[in-house]
C-alpha atoms as a PDB file:
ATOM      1  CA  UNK A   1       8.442  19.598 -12.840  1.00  0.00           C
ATOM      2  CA  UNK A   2      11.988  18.828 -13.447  1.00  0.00           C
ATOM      3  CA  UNK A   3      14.063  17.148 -15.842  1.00  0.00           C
ATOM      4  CA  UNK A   4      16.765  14.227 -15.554  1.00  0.00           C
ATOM      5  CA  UNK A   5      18.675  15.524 -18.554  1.00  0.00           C
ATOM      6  CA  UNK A   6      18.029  19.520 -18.508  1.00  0.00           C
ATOM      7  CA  UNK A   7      20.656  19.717 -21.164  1.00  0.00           C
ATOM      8  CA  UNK A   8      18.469  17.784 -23.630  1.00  0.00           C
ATOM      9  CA  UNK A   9      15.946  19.670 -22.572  1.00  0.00           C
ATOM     10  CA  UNK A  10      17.767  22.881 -23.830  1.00  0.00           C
ATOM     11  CA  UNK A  11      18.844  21.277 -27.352  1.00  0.00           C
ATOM     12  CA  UNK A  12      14.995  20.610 -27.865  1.00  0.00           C
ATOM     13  CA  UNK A  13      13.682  23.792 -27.185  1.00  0.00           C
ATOM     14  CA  UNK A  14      16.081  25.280 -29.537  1.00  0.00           C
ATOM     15  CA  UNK A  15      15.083  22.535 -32.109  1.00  0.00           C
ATOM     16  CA  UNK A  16      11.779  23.283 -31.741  1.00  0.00           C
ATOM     17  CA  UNK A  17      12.300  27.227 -31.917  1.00  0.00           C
ATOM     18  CA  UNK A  18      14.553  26.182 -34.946  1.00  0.00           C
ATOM     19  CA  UNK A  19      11.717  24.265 -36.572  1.00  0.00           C
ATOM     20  CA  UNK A  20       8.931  26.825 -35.902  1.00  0.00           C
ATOM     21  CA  UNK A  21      11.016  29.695 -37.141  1.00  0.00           C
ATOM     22  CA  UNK A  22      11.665  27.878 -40.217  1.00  0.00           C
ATOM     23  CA  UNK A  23       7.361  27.083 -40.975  1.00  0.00           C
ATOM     24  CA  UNK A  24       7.161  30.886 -40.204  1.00  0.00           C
ATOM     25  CA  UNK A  25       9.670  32.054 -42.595  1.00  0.00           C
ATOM     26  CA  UNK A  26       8.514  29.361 -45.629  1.00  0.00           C
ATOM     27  CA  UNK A  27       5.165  30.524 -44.876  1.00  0.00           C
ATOM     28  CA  UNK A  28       6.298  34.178 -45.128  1.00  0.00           C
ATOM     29  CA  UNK A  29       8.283  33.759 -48.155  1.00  0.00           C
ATOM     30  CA  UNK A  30       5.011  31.842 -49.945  1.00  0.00           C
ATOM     31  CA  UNK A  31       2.925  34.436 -48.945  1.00  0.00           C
ATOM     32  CA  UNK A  32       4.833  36.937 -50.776  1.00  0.00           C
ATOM     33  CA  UNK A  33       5.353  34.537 -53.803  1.00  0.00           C
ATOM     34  CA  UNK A  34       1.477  34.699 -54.362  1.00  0.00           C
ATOM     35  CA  UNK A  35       1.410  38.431 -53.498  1.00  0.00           C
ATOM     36  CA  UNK A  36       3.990  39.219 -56.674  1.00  0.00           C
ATOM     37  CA  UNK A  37       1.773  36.783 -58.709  1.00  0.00           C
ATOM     38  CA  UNK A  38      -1.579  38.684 -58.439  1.00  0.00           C
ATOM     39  CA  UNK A  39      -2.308  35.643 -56.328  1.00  0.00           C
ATOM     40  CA  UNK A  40      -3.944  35.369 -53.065  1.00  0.00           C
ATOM     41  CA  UNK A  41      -4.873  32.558 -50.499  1.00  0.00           C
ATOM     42  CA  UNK A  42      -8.291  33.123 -48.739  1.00  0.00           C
ATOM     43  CA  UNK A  43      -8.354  33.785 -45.081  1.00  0.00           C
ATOM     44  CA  UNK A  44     -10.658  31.036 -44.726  1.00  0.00           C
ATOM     45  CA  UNK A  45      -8.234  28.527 -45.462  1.00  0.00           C
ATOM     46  CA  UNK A  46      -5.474  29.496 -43.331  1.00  0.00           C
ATOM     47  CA  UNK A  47      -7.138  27.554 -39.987  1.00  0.00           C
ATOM     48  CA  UNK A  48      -6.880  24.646 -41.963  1.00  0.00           C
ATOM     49  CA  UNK A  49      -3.341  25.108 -43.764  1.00  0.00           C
ATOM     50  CA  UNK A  50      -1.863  26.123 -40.624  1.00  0.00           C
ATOM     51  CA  UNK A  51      -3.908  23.202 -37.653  1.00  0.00           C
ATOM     52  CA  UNK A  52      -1.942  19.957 -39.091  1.00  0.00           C
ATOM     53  CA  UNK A  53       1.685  21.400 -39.071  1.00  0.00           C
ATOM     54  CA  UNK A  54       0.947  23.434 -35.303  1.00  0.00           C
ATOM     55  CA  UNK A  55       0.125  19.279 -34.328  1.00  0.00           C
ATOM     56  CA  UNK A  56       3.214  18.033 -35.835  1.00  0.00           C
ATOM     57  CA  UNK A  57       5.153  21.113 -34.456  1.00  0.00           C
ATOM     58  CA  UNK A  58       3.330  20.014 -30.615  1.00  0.00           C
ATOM     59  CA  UNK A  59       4.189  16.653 -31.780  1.00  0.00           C
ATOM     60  CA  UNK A  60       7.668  17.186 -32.134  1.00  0.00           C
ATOM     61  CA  UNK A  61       8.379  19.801 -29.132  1.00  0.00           C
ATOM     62  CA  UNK A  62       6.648  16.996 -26.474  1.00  0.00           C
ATOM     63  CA  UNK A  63       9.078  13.916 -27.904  1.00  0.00           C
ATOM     64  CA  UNK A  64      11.896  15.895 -27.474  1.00  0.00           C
ATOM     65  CA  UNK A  65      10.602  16.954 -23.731  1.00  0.00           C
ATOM     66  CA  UNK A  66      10.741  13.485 -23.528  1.00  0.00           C
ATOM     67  CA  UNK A  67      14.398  12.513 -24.102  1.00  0.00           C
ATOM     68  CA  UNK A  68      14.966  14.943 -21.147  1.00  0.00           C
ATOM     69  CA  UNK A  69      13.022  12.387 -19.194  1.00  0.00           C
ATOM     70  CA  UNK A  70      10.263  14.946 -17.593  1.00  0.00           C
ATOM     71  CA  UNK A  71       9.730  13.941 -13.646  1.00  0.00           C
ATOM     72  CA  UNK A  72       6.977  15.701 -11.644  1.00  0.00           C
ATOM     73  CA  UNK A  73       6.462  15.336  -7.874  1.00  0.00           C
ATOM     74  CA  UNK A  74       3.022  13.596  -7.315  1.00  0.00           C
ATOM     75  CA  UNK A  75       0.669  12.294  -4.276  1.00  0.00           C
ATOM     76  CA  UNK A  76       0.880   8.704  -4.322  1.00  0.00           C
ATOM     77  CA  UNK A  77      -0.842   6.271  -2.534  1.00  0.00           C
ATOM     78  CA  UNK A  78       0.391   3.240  -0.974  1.00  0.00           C
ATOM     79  CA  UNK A  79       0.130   0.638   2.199  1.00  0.00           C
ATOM     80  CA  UNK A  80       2.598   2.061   4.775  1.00  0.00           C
ATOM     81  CA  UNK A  81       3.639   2.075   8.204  1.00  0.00           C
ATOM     82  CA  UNK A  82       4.142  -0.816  10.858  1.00  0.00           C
ATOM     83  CA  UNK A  83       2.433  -3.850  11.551  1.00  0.00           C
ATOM     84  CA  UNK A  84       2.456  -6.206  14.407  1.00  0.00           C
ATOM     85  CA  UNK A  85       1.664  -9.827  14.024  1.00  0.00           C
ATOM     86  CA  UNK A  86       0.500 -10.865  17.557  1.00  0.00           C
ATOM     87  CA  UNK A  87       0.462 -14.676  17.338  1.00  0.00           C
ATOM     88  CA  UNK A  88      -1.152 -16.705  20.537  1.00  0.00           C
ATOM     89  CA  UNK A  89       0.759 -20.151  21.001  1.00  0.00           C
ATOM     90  CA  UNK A  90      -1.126 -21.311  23.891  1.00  0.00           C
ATOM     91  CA  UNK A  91      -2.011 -24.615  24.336  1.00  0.00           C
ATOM     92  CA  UNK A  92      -5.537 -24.525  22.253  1.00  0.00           C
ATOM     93  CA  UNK A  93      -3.760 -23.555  19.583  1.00  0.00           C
ATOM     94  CA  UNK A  94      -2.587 -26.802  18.980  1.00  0.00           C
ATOM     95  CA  UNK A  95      -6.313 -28.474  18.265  1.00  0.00           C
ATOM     96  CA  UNK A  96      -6.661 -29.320  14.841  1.00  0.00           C
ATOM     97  CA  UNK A  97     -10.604 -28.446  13.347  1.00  0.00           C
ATOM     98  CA  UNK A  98      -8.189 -26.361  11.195  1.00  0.00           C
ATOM     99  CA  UNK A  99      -5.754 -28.567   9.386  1.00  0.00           C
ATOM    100  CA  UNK A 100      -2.850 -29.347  10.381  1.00  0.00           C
ATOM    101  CA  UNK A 101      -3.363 -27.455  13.608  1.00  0.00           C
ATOM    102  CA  UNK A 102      -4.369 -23.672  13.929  1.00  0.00           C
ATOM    103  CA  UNK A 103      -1.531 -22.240  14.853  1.00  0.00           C
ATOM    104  CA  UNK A 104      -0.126 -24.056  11.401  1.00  0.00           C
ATOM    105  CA  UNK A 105      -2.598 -22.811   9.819  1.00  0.00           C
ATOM    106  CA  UNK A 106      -2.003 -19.483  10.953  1.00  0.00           C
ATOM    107  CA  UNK A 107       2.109 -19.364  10.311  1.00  0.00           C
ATOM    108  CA  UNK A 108       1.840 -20.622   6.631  1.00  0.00           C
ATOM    109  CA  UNK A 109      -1.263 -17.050   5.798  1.00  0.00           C
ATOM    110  CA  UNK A 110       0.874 -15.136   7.918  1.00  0.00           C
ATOM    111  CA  UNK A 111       4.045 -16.542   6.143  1.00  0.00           C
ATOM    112  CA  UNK A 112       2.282 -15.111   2.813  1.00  0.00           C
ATOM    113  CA  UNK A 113       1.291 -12.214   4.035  1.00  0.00           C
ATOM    114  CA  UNK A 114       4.305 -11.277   4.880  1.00  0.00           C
ATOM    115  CA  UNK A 115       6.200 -11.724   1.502  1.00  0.00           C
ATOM    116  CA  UNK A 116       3.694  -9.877  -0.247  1.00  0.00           C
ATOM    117  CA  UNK A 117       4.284  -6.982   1.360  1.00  0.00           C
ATOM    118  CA  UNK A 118       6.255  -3.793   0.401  1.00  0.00           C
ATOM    119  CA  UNK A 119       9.211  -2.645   1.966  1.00  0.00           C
ATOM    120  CA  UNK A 120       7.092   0.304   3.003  1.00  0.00           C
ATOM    121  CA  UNK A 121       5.575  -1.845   5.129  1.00  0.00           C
ATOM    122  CA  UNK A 122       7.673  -2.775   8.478  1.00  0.00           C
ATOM    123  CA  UNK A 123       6.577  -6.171   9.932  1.00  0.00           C
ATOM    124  CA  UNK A 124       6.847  -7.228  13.978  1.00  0.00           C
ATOM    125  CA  UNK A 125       6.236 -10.634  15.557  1.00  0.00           C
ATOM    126  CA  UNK A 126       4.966 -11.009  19.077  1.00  0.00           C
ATOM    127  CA  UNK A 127       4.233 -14.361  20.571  1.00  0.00           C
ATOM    128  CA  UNK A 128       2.081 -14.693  23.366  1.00  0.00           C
ATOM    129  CA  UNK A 129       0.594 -17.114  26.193  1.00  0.00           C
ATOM    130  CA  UNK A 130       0.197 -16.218  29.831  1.00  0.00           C
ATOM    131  CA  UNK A 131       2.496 -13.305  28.751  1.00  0.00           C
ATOM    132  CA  UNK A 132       3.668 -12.091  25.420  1.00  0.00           C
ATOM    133  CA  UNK A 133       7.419 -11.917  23.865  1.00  0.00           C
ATOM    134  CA  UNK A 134       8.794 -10.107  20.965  1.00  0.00           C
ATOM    135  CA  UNK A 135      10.386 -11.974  18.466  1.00  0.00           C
ATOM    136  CA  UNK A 136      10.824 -10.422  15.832  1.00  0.00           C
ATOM    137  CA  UNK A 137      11.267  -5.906  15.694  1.00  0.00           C
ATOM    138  CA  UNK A 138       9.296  -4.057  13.104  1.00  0.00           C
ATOM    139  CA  UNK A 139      11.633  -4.395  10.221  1.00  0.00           C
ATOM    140  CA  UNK A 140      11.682  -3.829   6.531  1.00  0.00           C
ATOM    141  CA  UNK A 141      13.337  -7.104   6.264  1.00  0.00           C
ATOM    142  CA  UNK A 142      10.578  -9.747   5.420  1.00  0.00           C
ATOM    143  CA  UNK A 143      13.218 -12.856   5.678  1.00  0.00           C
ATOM    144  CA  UNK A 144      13.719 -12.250   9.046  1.00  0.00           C
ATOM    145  CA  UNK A 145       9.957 -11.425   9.678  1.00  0.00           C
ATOM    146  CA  UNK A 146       9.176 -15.001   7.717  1.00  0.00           C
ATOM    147  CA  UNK A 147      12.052 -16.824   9.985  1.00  0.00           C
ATOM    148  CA  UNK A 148      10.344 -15.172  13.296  1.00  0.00           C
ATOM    149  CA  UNK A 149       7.118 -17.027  12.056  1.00  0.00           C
ATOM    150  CA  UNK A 150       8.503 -20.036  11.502  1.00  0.00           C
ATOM    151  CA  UNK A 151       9.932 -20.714  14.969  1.00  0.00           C
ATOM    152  CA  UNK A 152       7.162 -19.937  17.109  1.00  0.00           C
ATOM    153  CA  UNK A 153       6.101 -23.155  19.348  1.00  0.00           C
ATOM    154  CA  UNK A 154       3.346 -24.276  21.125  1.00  0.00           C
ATOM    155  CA  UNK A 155       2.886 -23.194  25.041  1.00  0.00           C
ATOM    156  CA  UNK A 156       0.889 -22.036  28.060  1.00  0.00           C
ATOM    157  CA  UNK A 157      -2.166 -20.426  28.395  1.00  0.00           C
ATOM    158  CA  UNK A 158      -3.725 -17.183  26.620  1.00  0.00           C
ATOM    159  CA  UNK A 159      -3.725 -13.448  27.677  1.00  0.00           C
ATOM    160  CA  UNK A 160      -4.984 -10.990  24.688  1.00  0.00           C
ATOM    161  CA  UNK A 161      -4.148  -7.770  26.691  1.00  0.00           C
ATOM    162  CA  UNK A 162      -0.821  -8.808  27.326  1.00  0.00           C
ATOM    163  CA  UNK A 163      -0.776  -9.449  23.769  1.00  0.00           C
ATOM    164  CA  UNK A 164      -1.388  -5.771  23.039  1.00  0.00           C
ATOM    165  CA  UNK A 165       0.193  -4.504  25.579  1.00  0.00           C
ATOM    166  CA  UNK A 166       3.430  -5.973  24.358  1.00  0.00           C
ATOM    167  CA  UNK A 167       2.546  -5.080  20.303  1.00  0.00           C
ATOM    168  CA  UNK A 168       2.244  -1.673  21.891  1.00  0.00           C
ATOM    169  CA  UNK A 169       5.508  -1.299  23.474  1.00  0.00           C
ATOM    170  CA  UNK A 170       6.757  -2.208  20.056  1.00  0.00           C
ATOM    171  CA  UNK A 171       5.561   0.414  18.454  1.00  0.00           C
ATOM    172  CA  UNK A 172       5.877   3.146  20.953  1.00  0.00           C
ATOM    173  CA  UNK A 173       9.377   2.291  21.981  1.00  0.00           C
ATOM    174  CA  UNK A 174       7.928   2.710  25.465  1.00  0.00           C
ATOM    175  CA  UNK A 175       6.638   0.452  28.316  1.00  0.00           C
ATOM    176  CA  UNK A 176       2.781   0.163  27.567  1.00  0.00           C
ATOM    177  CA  UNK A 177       1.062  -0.872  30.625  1.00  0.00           C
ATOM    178  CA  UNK A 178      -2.463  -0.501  32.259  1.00  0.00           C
ATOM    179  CA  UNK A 179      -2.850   2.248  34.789  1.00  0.00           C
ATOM    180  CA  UNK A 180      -3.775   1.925  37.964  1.00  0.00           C
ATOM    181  CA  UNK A 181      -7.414   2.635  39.346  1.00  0.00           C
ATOM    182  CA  UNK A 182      -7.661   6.709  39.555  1.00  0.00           C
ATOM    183  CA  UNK A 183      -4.883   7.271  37.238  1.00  0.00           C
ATOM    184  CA  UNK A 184      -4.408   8.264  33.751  1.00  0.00           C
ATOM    185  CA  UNK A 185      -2.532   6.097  31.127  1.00  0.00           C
ATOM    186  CA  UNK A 186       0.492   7.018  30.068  1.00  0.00           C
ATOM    187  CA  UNK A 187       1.077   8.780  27.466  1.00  0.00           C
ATOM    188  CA  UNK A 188       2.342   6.916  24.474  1.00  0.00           C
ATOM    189  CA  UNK A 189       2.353   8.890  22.063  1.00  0.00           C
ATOM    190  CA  UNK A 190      -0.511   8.934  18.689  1.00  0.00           C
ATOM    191  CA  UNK A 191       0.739   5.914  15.649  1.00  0.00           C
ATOM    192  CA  UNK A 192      -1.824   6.229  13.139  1.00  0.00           C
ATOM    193  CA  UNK A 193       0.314   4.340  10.828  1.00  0.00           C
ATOM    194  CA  UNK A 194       0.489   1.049  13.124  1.00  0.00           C
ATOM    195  CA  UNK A 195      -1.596  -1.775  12.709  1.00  0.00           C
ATOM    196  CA  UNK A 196      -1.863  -4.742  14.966  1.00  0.00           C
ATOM    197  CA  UNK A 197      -2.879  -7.898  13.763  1.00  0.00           C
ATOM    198  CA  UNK A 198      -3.941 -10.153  16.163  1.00  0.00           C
ATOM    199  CA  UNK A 199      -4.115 -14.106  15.891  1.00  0.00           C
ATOM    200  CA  UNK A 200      -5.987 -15.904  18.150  1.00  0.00           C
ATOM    201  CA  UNK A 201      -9.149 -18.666  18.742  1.00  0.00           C
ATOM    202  CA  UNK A 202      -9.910 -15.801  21.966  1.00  0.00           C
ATOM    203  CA  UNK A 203     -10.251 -18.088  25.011  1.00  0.00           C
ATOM    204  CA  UNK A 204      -8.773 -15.548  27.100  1.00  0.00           C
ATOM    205  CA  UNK A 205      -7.436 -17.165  30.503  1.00  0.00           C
ATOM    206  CA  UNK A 206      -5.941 -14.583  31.953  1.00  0.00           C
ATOM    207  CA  UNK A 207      -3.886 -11.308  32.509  1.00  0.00           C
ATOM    208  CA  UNK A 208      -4.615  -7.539  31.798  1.00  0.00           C
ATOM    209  CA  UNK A 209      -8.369  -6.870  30.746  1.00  0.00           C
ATOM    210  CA  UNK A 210      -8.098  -7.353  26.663  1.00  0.00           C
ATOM    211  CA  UNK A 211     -10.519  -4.464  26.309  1.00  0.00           C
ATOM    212  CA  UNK A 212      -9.091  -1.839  28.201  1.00  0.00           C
ATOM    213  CA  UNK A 213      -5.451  -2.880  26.165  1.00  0.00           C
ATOM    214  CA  UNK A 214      -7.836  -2.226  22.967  1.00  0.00           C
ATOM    215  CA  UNK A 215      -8.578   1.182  24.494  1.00  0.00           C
ATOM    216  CA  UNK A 216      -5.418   1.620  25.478  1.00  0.00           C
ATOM    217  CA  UNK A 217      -4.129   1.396  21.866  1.00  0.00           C
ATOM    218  CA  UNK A 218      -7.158   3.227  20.305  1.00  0.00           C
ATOM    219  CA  UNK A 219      -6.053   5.882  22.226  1.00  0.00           C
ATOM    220  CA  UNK A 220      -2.603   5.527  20.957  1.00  0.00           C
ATOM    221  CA  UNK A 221      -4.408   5.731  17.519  1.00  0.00           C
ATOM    222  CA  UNK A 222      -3.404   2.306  16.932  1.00  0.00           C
ATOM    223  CA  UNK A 223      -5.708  -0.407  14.738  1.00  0.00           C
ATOM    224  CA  UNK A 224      -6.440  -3.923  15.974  1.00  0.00           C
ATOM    225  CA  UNK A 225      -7.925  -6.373  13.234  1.00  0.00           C
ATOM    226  CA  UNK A 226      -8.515  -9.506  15.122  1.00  0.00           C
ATOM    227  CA  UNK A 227      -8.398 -13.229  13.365  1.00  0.00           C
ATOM    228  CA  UNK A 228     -10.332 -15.877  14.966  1.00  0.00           C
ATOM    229  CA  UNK A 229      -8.565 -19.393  14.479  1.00  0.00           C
ATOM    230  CA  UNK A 230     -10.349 -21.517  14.977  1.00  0.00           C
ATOM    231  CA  UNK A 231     -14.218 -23.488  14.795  1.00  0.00           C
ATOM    232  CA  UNK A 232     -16.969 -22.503  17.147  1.00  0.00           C
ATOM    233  CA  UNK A 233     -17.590 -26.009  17.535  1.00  0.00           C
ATOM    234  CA  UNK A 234     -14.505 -26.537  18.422  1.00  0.00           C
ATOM    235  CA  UNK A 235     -12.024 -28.995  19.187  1.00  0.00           C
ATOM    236  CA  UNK A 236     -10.479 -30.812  22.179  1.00  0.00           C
ATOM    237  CA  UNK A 237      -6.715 -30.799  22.626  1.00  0.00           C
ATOM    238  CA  UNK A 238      -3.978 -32.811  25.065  1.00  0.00           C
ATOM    239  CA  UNK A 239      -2.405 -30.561  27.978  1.00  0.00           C
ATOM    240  CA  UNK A 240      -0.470 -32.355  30.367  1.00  0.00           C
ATOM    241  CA  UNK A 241      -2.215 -35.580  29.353  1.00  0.00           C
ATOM    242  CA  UNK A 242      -5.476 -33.916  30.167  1.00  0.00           C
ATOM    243  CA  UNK A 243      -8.086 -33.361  27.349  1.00  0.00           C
ATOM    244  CA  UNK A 244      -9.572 -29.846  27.154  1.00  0.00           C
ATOM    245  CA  UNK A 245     -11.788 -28.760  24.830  1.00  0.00           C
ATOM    246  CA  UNK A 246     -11.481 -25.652  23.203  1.00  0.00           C
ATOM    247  CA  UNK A 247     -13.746 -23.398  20.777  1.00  0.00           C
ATOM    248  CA  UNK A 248     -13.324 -20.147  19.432  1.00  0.00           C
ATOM    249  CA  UNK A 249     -14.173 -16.894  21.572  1.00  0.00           C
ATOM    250  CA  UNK A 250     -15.793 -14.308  18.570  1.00  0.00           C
ATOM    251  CA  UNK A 251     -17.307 -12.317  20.931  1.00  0.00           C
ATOM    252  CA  UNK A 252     -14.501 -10.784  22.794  1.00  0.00           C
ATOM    253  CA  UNK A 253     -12.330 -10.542  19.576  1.00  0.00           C
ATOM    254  CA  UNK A 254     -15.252  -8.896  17.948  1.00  0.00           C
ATOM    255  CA  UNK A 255     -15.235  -6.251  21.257  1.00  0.00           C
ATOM    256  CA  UNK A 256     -11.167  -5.940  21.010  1.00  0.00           C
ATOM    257  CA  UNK A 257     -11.379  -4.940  16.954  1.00  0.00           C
ATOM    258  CA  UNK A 258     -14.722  -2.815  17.379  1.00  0.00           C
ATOM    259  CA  UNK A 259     -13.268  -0.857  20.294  1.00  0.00           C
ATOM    260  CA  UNK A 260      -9.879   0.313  17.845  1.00  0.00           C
ATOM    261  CA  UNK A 261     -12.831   0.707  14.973  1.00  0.00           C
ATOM    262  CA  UNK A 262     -11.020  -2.605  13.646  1.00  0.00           C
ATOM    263  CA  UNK A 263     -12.642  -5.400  12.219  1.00  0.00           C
ATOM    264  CA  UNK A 264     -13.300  -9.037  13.537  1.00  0.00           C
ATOM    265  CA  UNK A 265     -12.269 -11.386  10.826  1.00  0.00           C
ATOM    266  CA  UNK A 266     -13.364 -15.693  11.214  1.00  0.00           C
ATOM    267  CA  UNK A 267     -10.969 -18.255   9.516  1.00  0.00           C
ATOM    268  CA  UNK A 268     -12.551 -21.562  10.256  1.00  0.00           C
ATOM    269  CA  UNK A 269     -10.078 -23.248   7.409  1.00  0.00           C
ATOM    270  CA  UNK A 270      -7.082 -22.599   6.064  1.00  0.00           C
ATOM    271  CA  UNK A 271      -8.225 -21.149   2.713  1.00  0.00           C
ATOM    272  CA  UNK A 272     -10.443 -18.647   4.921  1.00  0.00           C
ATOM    273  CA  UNK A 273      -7.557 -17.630   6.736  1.00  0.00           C
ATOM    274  CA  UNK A 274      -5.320 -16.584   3.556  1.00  0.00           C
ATOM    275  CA  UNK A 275      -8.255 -14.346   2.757  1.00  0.00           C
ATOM    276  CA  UNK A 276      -8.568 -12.778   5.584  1.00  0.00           C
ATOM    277  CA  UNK A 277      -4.773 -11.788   5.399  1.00  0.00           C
ATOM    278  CA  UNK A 278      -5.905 -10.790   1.689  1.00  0.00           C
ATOM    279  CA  UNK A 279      -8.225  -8.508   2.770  1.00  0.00           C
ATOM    280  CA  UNK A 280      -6.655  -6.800   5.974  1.00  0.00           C
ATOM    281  CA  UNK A 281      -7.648  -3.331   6.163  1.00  0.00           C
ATOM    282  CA  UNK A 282      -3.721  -1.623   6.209  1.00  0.00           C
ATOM    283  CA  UNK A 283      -3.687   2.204   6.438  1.00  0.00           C
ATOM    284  CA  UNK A 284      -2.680   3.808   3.279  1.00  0.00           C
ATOM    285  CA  UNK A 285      -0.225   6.572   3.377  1.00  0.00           C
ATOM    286  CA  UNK A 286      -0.220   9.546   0.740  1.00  0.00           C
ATOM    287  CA  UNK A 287       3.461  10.038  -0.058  1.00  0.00           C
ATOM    288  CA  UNK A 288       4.974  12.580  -2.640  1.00  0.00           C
ATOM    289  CA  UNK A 289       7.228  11.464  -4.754  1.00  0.00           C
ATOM    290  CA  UNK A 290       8.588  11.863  -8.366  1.00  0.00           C
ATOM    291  CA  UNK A 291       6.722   9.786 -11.232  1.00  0.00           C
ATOM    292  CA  UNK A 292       8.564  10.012 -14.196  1.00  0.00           C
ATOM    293  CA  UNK A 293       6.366  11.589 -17.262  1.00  0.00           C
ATOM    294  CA  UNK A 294       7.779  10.241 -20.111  1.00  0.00           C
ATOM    295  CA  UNK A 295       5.580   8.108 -21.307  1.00  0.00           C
ATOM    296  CA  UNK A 296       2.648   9.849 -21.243  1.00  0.00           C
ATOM    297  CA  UNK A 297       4.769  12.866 -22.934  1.00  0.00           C
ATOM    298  CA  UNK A 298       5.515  10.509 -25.911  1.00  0.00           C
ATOM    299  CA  UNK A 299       1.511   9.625 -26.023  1.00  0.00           C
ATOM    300  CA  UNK A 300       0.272  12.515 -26.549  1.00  0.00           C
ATOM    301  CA  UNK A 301       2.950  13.582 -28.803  1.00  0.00           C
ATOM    302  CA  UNK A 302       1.805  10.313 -30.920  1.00  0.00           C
ATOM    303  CA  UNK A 303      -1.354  11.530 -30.330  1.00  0.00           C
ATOM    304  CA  UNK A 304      -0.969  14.653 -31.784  1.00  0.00           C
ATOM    305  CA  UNK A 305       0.926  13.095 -34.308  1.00  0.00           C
ATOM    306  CA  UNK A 306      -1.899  11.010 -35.795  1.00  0.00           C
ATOM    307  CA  UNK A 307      -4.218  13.558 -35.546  1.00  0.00           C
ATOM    308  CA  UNK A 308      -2.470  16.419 -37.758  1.00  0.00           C
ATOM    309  CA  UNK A 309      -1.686  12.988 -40.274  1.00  0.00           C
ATOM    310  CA  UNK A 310      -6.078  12.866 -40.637  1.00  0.00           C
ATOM    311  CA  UNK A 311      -5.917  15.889 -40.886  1.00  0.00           C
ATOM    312  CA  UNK A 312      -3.893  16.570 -43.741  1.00  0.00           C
ATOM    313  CA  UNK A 313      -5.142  13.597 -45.796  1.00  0.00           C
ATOM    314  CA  UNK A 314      -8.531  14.223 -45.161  1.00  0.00           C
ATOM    315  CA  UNK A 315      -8.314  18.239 -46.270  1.00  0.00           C
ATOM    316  CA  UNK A 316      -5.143  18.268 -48.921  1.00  0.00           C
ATOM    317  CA  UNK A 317      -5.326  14.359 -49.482  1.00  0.00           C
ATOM    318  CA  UNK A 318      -1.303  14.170 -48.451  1.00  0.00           C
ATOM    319  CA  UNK A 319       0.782  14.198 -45.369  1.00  0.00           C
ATOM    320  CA  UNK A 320       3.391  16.820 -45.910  1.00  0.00           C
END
């Protein structure tokens, strides 16, 4: 424990020493006043003359403790640690069976999310299609995370692995890629801390294997919670005046979050989808640092306070 004004702390303790001193000595000098009259108080009443004042004497020593502002170092819990928004803005992300359009849908939660964070939390952007694109670096600045989300635009097709590849290489600073047949992955390196979130309806077109990017990054000790945007009736959307129709893919984002031990999440509607951001499994960090004790050193002085006050009432029917 330590104190933000130690030399308060001093001028109470003396106070205090003062004070009981003084209760000793009045105590000592009415003891002897009874002695020299032939009068004597019986030992059975000295627990009770003596509880109420030892209170207000507690009493008294804790409030001044707490004009010294008592701070301890404590375990404290709280959402920490980096997480990756992987957004796809392929061409199906456009269809609208979530209003105005899923990807829409998806900015405005994410947009939310974001702010409510705090700035323990560092927040990435990737964008992906065929292939994926940083746009925003894991950053304790939520403006700029809210800005990324705000510009990304429609295009292309969908790849999820290159989707976690790329969230990968964010947060280990390093190239993430598939190995070849025969070979072991590289080594990137164990984030427990990181959490990928990844945004998509799932129609995969193309690209790196999603699930062996999932193992990939569960190696890494990295968490995937997949979002599926999307209806799995679907909708039918307009590329290159063609009309494609385009539902969502649950199994395969189900497989991508199960093999990271993540969890699949479905937001067929725009209210489902600020939910789900609601109730993202982050990882909580346990972080010491100082809590400052003074209220609860004032409490319990009150406490002790009103107690010795019953006290005295109740026995000698007065306070002092």
């Amino acid at each position: 424990m330590s104190f933000q004004h130690p030399y308060v702390l001093v001028a109470g303790v003396l106070v205090a020493i003062a004070v009981a001193a003084g209760y000793w000595w009045l105590q000592r000098q009415r003891s002897v006043a009874l002695a020299s009259a032939g009068l004597a108080t019986a030992r059975r009443d000295g627990f009770r003359r003596h509880l109420p004042p030892v209170l207000f004497l507690a009493a008294l020593t804790l409030l001044l403790l707490s004009v010294a502002r008592p701070q301890a170092n404590l375990p404290v819990a709280r959402a920490a640690g980096t997480v990756i928004l992987a957004f796809d803005v392929s061409n199906s992300m456009a269809a609208d069976d979530i209003a105005p359009s899923r990807l829409a849908a998806a900015q405005k939660a994410a947009i939310e999310f974001a702010e409510a964070q705090p700035d323990s939390v560092s927040i990435g952007v990737v964008a992906f299609d065929e292939g994926a694109l940083t746009t925003q670096q894991p950053s304790d600045d939520h403006a700029a995370t809210v800005a990324a989300i705000k510009r990304l635009q429609i295009n292309g097709g969908t790849s999820l692995g290159q989707a976690i590849l790329a969230s990968l290489t964010v947060i280990a600073g390093k190239p993430a890629a598939l190995p070849e047949e025969g070979q072991a992955p590289a080594d990137l390196g164990y984030w427990g801390n990181a959490t990928i979130v990844l945004l998509s309806d799932g129609e995969d077109t193309g690209g790196p294997d999603a699930v062996a990017a999932a193992q990939l990054a569960a190696t890494a000790g990295v968490h995937i919670e997949t979002v599926g945007v999307g209806t799995v009736d679907g909708a039918t959307v307009e590329v290159d005046g063609f009309q494609v129709a385009t539902s969502l893919d649950e199994e395969l984002l189900t497989e991508v979050a199960k093999t990271t031990t993540g969890s699949y999440h479905r937001a067929e509607n725009a209210e489902a989808l600020h939910d789900v951001y609601e109730g993202l499994d982050l990882r909580l960090t346990v972080q010491t640092k100082p809590v400052e004790l003074t209220g609860a050193a004032a409490a319990i002085a009150v406490l002790l306070l009103t107690i010795g006050g019953v006290l005295m009432t109740t026995w000698f029917g007065r306070i002092l």
